[in-house]
PDB file of N, CA and C in Angstrom:
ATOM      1  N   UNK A   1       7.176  22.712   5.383  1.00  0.00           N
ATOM      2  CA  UNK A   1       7.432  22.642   3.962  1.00  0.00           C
ATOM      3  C   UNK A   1       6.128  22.831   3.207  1.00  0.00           C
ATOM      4  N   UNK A   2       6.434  23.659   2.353  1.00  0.00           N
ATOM      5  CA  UNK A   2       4.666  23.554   1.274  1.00  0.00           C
ATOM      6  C   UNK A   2       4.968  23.233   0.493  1.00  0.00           C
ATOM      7  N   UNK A   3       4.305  23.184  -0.558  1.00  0.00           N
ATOM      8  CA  UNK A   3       4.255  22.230  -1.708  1.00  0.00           C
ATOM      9  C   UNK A   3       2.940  21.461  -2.118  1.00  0.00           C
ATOM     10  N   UNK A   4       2.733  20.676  -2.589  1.00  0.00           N
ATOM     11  CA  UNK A   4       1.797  19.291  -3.573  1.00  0.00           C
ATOM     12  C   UNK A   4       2.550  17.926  -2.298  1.00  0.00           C
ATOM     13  N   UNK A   5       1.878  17.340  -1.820  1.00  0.00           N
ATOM     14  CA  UNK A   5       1.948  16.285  -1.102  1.00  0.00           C
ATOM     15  C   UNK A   5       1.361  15.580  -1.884  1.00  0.00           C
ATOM     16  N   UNK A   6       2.204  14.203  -2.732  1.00  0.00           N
ATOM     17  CA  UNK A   6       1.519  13.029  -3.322  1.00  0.00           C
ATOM     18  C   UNK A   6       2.429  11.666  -2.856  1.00  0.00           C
ATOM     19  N   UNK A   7       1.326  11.767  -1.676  1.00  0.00           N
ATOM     20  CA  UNK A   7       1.712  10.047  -0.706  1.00  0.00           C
ATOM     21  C   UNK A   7       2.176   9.094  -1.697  1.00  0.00           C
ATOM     22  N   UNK A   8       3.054   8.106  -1.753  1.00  0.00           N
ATOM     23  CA  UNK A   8       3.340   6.983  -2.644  1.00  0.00           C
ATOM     24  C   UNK A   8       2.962   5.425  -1.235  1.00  0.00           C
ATOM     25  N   UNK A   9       1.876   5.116  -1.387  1.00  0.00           N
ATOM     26  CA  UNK A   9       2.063   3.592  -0.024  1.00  0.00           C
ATOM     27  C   UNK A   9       2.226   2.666  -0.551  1.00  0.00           C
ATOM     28  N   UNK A  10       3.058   1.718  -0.386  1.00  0.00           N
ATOM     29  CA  UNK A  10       4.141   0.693  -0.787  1.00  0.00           C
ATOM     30  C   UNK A  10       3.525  -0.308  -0.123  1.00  0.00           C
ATOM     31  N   UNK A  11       2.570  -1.001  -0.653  1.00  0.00           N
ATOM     32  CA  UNK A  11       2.549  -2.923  -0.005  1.00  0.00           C
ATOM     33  C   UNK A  11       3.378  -3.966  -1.098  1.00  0.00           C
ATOM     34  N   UNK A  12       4.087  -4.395   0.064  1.00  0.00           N
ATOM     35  CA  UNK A  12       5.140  -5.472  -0.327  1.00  0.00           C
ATOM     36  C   UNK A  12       4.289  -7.110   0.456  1.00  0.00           C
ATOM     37  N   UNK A  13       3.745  -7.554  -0.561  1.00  0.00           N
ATOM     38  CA  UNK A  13       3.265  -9.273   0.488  1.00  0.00           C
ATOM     39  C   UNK A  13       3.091 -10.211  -0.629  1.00  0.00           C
ATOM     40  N   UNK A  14       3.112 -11.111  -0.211  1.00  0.00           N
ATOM     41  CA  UNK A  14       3.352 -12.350  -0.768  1.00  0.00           C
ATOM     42  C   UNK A  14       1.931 -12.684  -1.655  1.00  0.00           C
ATOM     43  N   UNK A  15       2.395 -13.115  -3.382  1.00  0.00           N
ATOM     44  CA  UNK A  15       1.518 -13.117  -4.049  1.00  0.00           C
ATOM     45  C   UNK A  15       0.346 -13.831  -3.511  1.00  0.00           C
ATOM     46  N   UNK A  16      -0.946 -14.198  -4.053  1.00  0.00           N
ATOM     47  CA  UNK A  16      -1.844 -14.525  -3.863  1.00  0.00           C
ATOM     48  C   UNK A  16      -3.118 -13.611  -3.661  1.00  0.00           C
ATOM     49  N   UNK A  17      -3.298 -12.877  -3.589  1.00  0.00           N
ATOM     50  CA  UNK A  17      -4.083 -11.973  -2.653  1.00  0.00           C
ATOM     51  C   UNK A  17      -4.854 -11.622  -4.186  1.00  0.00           C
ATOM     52  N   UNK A  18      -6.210 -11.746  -3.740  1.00  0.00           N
ATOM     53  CA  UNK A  18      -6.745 -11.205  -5.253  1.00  0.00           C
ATOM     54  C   UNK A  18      -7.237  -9.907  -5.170  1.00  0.00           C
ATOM     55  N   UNK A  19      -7.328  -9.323  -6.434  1.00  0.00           N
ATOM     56  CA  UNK A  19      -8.162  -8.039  -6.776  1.00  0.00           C
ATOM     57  C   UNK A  19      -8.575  -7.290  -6.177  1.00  0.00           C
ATOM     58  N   UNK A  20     -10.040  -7.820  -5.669  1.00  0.00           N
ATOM     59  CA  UNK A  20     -10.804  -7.620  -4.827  1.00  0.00           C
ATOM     60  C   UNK A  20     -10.279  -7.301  -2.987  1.00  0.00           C
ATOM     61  N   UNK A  21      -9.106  -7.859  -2.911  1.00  0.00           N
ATOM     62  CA  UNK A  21      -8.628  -7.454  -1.523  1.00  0.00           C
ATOM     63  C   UNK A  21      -7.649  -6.519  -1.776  1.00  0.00           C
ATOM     64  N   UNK A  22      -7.055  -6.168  -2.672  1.00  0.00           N
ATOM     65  CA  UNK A  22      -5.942  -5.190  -3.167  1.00  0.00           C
ATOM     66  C   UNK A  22      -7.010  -3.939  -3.051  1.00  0.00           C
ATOM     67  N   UNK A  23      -8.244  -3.765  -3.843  1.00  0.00           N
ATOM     68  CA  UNK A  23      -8.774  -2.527  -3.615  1.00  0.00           C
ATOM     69  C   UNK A  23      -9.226  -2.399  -2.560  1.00  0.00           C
ATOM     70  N   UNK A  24      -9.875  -3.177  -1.657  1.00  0.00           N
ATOM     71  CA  UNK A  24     -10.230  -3.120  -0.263  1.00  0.00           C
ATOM     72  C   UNK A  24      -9.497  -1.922   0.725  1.00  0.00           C
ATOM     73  N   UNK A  25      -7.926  -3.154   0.750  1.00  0.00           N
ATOM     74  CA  UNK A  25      -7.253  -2.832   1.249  1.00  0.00           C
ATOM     75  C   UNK A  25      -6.865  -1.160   0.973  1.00  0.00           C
ATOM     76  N   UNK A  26      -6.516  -0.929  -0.334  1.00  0.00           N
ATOM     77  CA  UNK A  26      -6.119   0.567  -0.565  1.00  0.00           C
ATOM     78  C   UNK A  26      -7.026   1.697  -0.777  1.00  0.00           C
ATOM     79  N   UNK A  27      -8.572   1.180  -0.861  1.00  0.00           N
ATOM     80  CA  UNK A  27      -9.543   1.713  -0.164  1.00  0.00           C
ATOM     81  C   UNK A  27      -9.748   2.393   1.794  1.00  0.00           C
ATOM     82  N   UNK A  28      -9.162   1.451   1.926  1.00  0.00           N
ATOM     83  CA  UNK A  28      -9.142   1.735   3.607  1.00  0.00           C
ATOM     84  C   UNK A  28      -8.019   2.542   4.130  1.00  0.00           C
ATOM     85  N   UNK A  29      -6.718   2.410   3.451  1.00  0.00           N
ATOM     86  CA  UNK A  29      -5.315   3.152   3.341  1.00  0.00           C
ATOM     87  C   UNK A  29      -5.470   4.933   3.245  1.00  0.00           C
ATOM     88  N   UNK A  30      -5.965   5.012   1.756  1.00  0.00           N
ATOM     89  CA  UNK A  30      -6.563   6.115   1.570  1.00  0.00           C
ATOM     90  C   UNK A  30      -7.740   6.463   2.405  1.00  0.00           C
ATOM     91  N   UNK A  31      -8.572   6.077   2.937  1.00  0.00           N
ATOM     92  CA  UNK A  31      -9.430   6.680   3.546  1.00  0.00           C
ATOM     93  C   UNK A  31      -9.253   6.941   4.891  1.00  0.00           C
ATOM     94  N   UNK A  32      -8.013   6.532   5.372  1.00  0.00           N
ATOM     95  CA  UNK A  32      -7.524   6.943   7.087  1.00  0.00           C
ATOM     96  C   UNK A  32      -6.521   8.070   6.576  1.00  0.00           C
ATOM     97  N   UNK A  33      -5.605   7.887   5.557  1.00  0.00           N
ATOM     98  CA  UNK A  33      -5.190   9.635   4.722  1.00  0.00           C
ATOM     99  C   UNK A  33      -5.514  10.002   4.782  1.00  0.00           C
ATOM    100  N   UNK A  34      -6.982  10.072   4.337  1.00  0.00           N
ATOM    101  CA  UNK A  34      -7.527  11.471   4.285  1.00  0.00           C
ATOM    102  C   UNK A  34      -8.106  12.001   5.692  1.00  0.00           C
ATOM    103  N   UNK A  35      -8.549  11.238   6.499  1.00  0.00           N
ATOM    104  CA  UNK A  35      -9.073  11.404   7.731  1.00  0.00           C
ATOM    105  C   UNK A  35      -8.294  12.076   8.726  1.00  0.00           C
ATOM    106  N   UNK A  36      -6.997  11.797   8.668  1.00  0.00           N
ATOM    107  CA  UNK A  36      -5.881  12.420   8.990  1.00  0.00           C
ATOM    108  C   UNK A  36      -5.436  13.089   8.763  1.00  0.00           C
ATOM    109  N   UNK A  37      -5.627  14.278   7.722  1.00  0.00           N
ATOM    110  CA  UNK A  37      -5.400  15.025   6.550  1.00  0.00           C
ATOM    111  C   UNK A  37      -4.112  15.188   6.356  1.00  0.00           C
ATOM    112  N   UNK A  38      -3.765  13.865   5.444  1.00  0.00           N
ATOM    113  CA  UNK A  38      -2.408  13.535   4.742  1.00  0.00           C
ATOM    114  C   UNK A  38      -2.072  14.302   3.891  1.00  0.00           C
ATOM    115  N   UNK A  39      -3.636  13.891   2.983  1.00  0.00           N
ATOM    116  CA  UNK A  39      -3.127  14.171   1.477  1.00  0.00           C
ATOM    117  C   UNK A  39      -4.778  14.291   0.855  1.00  0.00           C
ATOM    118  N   UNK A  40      -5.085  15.430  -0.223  1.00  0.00           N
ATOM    119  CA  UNK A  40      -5.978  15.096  -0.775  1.00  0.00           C
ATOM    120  C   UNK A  40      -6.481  13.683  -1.145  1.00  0.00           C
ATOM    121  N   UNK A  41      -8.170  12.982  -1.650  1.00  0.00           N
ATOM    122  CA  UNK A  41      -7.838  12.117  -1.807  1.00  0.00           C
ATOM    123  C   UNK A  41      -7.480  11.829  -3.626  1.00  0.00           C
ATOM    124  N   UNK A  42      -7.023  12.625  -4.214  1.00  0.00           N
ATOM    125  CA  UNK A  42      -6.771  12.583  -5.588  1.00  0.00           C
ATOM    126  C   UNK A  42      -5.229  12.336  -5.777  1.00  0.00           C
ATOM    127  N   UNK A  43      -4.433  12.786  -4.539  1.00  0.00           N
ATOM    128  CA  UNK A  43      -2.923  12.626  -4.935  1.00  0.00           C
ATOM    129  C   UNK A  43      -2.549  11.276  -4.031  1.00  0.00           C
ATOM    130  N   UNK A  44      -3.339  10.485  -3.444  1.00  0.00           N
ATOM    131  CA  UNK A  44      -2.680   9.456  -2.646  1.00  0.00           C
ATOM    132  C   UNK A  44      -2.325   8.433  -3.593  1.00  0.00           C
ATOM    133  N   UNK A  45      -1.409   7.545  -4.008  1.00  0.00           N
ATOM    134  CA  UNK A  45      -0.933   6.492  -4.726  1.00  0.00           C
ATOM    135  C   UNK A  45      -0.726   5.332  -3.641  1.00  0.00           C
ATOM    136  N   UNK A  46      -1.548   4.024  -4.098  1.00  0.00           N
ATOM    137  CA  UNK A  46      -1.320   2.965  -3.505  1.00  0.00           C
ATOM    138  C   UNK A  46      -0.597   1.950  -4.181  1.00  0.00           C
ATOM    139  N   UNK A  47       0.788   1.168  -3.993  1.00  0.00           N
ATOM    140  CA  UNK A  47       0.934   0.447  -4.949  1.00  0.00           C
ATOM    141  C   UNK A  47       1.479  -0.728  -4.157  1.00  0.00           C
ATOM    142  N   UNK A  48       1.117  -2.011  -4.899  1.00  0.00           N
ATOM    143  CA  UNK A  48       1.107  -3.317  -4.700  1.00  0.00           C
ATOM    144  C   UNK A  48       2.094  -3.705  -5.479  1.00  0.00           C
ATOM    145  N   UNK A  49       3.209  -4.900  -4.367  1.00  0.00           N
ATOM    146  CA  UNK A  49       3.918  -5.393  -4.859  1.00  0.00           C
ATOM    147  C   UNK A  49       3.807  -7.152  -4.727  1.00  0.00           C
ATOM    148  N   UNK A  50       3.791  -7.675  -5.616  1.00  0.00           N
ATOM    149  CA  UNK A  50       3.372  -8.908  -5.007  1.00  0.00           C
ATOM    150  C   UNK A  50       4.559  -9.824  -5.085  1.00  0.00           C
ATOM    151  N   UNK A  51       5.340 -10.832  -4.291  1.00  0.00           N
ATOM    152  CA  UNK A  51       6.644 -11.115  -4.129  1.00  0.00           C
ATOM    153  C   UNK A  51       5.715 -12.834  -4.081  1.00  0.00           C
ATOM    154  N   UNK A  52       6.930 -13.435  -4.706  1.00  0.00           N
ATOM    155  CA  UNK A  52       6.951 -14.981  -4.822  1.00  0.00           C
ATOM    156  C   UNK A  52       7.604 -15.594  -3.564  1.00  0.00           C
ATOM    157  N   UNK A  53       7.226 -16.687  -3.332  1.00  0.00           N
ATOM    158  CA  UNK A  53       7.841 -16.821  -2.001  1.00  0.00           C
ATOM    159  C   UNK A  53       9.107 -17.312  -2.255  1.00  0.00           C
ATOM    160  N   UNK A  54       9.393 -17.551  -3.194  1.00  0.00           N
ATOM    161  CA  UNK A  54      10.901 -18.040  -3.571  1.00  0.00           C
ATOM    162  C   UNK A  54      11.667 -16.623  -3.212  1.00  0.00           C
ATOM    163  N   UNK A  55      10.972 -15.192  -3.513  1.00  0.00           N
ATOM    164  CA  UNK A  55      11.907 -13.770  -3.794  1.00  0.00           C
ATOM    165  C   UNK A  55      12.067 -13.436  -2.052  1.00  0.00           C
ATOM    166  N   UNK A  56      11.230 -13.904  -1.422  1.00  0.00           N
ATOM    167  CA  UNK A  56      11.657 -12.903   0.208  1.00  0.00           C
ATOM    168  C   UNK A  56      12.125 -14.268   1.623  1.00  0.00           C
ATOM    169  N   UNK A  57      12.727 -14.236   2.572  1.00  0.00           N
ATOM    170  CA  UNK A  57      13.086 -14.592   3.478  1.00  0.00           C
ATOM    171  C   UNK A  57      12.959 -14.042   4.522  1.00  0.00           C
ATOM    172  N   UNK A  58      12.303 -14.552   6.096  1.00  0.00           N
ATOM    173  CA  UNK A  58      12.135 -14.099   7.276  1.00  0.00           C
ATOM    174  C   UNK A  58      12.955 -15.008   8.090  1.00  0.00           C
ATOM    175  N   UNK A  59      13.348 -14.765   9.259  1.00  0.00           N
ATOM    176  CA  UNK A  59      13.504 -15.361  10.465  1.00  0.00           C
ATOM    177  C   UNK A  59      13.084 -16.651  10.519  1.00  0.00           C
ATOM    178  N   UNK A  60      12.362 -16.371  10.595  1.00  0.00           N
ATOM    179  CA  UNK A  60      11.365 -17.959  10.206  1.00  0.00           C
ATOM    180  C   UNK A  60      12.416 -19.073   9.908  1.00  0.00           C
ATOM    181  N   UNK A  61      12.384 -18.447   8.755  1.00  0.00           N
ATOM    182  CA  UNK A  61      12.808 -19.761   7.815  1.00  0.00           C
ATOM    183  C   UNK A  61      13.981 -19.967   8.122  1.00  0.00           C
ATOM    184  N   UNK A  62      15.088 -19.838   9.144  1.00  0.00           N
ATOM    185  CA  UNK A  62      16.327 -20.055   9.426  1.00  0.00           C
ATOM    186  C   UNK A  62      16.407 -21.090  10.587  1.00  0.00           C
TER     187      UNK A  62
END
């Protein structure tokens, strides 16, 4: 397929996590993209979802 490849990466984790580890993290995301040659690094999108622990349920907890 050709085209414009613009990665969308989806972190879903439990609030808390500050700033500073959000860019880390999607610092390091994007930079194995590109290493891999995903995606330019201008079209990669990282986005953070931050969930309350009241909003998600695991195994765990049953």
């Amino acid at each position: 397929m050709g085209g414009i490849r613009i990665p969308f990466v989806r972190i879903q984790s439990k609030e808390g996590r500050t700033p500073q580890q959000k860019e880390d993290l999607a610092k390091a995301i994007i930079e194995t993209m590109i290493e891999q040659g995903y995606a330019n690094k201008d079209a990669i999108r990282v986005i953070f979802e931050d969930m309350a622990k009241d909003d998600y349920y695991s195994g765990d907890d049953y």
